[in-house]
N, C-alpha and C. Protein backbone atom coordinates (compact mmCIF):
# COMPACT_ATOMS: atom_id res chain seq x y z
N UNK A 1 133.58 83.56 -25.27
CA UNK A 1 135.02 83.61 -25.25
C UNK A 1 135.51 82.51 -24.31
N UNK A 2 136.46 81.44 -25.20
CA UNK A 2 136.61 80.02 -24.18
C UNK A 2 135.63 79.74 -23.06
N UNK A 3 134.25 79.42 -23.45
CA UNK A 3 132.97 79.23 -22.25
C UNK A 3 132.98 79.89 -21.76
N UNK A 4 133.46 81.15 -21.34
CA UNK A 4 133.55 82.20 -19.85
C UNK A 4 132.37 82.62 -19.86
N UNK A 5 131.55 82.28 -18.80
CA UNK A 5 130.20 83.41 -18.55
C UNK A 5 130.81 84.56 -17.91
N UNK A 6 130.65 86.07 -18.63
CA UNK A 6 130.56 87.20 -18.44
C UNK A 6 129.35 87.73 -17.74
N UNK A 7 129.38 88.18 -16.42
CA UNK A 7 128.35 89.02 -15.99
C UNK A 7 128.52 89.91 -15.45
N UNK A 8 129.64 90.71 -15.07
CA UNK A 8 129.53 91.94 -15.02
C UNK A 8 130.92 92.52 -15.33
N UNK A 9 131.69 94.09 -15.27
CA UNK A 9 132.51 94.06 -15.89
C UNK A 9 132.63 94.99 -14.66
N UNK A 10 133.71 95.19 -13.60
CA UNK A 10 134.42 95.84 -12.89
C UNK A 10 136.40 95.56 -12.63
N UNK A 11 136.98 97.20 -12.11
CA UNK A 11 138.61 96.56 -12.00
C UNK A 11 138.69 95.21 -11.67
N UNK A 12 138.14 94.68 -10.79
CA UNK A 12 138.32 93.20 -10.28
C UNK A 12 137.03 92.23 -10.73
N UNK A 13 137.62 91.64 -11.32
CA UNK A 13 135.64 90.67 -11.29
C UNK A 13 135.82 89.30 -11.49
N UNK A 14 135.55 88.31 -10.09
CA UNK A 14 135.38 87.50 -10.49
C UNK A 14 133.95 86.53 -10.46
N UNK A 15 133.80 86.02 -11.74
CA UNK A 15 132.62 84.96 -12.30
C UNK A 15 132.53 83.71 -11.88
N UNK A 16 131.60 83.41 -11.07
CA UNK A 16 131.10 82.07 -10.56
C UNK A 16 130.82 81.25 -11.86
N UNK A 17 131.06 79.81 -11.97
CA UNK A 17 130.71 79.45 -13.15
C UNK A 17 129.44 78.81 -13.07
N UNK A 18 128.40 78.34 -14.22
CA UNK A 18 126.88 78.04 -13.71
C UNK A 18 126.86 76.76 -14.08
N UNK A 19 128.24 76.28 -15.36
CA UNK A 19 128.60 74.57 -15.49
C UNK A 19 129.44 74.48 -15.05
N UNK A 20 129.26 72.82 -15.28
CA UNK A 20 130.82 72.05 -14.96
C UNK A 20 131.89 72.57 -16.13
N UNK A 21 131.83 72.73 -16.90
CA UNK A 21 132.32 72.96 -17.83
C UNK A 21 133.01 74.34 -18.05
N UNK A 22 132.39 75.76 -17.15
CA UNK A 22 133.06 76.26 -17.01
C UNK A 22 133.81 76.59 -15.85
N UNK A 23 134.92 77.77 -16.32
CA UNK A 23 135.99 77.72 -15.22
C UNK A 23 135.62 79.09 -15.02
N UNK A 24 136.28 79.28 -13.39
CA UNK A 24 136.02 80.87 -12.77
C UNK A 24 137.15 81.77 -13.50
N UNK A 25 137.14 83.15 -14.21
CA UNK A 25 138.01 83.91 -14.54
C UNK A 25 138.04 85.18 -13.56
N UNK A 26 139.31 85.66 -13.33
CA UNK A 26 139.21 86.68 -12.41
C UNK A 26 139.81 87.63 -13.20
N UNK A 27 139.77 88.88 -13.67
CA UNK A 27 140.34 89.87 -14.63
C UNK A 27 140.63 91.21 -13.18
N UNK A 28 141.80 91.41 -13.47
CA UNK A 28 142.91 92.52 -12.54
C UNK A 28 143.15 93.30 -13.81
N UNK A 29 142.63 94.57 -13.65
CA UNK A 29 142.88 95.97 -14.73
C UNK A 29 144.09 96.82 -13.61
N UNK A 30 145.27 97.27 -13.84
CA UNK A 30 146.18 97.68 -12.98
C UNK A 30 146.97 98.91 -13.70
N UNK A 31 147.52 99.99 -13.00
CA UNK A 31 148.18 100.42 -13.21
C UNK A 31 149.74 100.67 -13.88
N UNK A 32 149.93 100.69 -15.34
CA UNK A 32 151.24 100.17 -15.41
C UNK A 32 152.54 100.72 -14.28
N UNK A 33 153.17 100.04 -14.06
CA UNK A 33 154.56 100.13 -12.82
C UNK A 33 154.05 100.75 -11.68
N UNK A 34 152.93 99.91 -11.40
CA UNK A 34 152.86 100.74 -9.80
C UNK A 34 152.90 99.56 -8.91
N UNK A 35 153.21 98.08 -9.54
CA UNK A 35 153.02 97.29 -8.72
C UNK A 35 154.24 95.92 -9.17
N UNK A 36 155.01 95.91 -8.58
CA UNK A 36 156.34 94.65 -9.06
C UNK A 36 155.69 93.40 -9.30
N UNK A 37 156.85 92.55 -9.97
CA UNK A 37 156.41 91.14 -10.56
C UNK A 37 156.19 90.48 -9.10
N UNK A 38 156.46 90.71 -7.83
CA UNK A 38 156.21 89.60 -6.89
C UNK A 38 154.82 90.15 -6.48
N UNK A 39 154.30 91.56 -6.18
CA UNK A 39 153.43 91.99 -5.85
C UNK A 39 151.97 91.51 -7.01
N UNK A 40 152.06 91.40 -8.08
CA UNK A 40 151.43 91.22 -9.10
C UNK A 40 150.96 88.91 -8.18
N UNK A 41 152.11 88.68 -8.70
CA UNK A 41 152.00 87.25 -8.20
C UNK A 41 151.64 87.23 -7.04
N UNK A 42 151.39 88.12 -5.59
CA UNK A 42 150.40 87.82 -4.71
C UNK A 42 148.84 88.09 -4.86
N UNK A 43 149.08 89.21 -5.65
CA UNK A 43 148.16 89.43 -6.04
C UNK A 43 146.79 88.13 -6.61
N UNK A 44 147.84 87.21 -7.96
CA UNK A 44 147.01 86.43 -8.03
C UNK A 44 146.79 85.24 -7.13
N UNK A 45 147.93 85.12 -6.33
CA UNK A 45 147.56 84.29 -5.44
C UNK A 45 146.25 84.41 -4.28
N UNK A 46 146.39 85.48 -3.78
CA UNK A 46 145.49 85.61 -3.17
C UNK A 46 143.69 85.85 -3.80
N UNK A 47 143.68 86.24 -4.87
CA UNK A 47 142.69 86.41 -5.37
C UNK A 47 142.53 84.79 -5.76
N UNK A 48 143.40 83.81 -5.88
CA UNK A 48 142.93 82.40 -6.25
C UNK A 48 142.12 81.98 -4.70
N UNK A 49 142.62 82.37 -4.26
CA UNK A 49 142.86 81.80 -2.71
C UNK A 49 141.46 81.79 -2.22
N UNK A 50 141.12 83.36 -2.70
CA UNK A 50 139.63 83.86 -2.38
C UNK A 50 137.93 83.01 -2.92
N UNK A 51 138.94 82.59 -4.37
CA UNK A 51 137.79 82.26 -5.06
C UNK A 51 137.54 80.70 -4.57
N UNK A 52 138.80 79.89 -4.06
CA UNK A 52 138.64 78.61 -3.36
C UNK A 52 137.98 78.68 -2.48
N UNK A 53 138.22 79.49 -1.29
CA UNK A 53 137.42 79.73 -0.07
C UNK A 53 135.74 79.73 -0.45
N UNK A 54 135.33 80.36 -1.91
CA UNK A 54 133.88 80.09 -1.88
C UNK A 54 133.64 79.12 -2.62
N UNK A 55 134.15 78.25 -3.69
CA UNK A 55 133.87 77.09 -4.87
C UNK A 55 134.16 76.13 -4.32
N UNK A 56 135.66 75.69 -3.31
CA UNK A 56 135.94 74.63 -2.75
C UNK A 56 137.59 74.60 -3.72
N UNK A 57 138.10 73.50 -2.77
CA UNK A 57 139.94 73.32 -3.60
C UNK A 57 139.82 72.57 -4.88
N UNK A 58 138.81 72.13 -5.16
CA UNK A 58 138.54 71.51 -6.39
C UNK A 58 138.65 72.71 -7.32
N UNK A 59 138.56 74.07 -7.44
CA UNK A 59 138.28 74.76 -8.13
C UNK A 59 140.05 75.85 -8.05
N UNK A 60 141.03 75.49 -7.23
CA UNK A 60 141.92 75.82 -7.35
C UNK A 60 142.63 75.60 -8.72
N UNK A 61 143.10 74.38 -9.37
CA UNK A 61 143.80 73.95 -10.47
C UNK A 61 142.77 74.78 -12.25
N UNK A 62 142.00 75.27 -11.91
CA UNK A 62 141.04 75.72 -12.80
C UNK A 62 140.92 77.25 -13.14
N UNK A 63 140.83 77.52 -11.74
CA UNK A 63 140.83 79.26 -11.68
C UNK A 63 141.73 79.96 -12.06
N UNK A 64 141.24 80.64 -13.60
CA UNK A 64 142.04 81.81 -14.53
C UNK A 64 142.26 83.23 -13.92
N UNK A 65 143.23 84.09 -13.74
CA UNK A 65 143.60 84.78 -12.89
C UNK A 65 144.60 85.93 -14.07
N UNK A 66 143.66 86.83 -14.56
CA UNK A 66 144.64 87.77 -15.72
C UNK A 66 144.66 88.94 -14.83
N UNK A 67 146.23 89.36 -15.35
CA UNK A 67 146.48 90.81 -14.40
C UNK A 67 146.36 91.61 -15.81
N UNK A 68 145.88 92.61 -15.94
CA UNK A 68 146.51 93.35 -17.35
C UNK A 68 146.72 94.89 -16.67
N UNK A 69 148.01 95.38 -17.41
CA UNK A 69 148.23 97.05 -16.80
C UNK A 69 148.14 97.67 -18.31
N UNK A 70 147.51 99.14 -17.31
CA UNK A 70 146.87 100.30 -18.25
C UNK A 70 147.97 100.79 -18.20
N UNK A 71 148.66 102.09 -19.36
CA UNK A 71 149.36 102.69 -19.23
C UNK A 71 149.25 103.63 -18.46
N UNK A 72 150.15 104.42 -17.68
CA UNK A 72 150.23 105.86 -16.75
C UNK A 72 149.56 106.98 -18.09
N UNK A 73 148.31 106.99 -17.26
CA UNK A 73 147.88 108.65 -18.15
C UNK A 73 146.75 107.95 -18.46
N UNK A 74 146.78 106.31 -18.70
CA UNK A 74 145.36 106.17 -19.70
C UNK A 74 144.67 105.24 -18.34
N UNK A 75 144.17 106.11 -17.64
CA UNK A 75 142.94 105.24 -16.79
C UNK A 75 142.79 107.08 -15.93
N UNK A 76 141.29 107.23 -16.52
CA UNK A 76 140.63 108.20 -16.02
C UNK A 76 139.70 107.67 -14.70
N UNK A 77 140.07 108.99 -13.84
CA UNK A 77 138.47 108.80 -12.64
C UNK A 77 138.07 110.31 -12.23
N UNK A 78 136.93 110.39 -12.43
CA UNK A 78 136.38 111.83 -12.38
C UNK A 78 136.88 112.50 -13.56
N UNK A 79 136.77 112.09 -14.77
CA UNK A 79 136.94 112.94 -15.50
C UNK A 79 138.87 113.17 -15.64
N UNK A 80 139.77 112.57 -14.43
CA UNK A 80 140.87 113.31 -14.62
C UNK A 80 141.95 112.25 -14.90
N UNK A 81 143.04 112.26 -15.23
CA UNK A 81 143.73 110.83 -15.72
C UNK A 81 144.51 110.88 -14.23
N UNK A 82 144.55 109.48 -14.21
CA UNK A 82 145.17 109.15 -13.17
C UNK A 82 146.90 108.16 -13.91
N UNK A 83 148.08 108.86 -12.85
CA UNK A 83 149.29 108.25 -13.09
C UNK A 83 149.69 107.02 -12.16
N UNK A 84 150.80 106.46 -12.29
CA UNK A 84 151.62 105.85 -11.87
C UNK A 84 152.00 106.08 -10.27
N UNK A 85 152.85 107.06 -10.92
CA UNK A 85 152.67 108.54 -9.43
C UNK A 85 152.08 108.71 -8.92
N UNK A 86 150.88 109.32 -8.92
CA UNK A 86 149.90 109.03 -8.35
C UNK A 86 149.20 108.26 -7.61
N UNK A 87 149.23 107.07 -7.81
CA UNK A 87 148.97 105.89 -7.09
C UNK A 87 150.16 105.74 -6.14
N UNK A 88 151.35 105.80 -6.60
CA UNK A 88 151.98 105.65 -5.75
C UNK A 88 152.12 106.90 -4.07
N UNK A 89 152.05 107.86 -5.05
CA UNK A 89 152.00 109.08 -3.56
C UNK A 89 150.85 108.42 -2.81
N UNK A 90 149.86 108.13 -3.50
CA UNK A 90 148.56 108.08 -2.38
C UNK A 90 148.72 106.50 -1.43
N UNK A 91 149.53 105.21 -1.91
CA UNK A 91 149.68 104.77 -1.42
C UNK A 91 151.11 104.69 -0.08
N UNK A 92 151.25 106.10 -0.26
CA UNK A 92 152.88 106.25 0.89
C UNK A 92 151.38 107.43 1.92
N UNK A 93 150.42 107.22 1.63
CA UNK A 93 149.63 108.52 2.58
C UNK A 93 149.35 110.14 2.16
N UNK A 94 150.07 110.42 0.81
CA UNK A 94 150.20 111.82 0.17
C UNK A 94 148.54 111.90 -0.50
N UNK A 95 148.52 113.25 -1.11
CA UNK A 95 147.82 113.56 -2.43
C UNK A 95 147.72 113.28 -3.67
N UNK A 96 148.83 112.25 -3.72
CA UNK A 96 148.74 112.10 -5.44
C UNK A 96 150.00 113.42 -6.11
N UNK A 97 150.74 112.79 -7.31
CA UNK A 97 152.09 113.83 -7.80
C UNK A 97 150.98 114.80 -8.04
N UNK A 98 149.64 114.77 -8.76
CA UNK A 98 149.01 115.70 -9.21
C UNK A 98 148.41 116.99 -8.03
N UNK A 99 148.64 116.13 -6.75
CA UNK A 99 148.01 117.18 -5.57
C UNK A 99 146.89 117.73 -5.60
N UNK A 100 145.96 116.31 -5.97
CA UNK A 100 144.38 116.80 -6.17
C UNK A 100 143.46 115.98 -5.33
N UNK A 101 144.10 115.55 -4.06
CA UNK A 101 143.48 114.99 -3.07
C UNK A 101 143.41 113.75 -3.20
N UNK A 102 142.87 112.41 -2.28
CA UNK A 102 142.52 111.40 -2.38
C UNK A 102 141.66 110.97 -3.16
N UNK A 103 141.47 110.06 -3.78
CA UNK A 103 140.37 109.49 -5.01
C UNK A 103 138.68 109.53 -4.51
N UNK A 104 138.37 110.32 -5.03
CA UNK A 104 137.06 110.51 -5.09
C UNK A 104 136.83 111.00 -3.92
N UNK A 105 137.95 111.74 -3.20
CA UNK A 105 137.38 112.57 -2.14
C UNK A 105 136.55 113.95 -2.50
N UNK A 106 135.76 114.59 -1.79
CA UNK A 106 135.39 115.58 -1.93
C UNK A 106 135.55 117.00 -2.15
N UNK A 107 137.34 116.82 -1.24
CA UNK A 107 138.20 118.26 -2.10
C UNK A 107 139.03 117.63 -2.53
N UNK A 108 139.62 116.79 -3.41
CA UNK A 108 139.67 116.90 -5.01
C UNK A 108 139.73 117.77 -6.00
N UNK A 109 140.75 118.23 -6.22
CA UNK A 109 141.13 119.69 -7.09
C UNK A 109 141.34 118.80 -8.41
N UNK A 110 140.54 119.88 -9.45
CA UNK A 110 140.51 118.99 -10.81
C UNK A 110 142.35 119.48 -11.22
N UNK A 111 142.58 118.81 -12.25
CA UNK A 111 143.91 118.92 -12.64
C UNK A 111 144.05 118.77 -13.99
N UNK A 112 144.88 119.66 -15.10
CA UNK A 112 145.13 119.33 -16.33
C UNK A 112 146.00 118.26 -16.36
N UNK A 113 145.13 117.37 -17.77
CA UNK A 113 145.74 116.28 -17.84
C UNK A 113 147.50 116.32 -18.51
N UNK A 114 148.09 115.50 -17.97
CA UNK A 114 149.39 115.44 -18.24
C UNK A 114 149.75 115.08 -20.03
N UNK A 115 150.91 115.97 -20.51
CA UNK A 115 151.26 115.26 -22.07
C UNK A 115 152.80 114.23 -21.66
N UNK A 116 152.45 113.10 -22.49
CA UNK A 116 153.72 112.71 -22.55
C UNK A 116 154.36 113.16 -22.46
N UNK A 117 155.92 112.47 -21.84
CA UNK A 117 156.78 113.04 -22.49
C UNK A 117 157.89 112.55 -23.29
């Protein structure tokens, strides 16, 4: 896919390239609306920023940087869907709207998954 060497597949991943020929891609899997258009754009900034610090500034004008957001409801962990909300309570210091503890903490109360609405 456009030269990209793929080697591993996590939320964040970015690929060292092994030619000249290819370029570093960094792939951001995100939450839909948990994060604004300026927050998104530091986002890639800084993740460019990161990948210069190890390739060199030559590798600034090159480095591909995709944000893509999941919808609220469709990104499971432990089995339980995780929201919007959610992310957001836990990032103000809460439980999550679902009130099933911190992510992958240990008390972690399972929760029925939410229906649209």
């Amino acid at each position: 896919m456009c030269g990209v060497p793929v080697r591993r597949t996590m939320g964040a991943t970015a690929i060292r390239p092994d030619k000249e020929d290819n370029v570093p891609l960094i792939q951001v899997k995100l939450i839909e609306g948990v994060f604004t258009a300026p927050q998104k754009q530091e986002i890639i900034e800084r993740l460019t920023d990161a990948m210069v610090a190890i390739e060199g500034e030559g590798m600034r004008s090159v480095t591909l940087c995709l944000v893509e957001e999941v919808a609220s409801g469709e990104w499971g962990l432990g089995g339980h869907t995780l929201t919007a909300d959610d992310v957001k309570a836990l990032a103000r210091g809460g439980d999550g709207a679902s009130g099933r503890g911190a992510l992958g903490s240990p008390t972690a109360k399972p929760v029925t998954p939410r229906r649209p609405q």
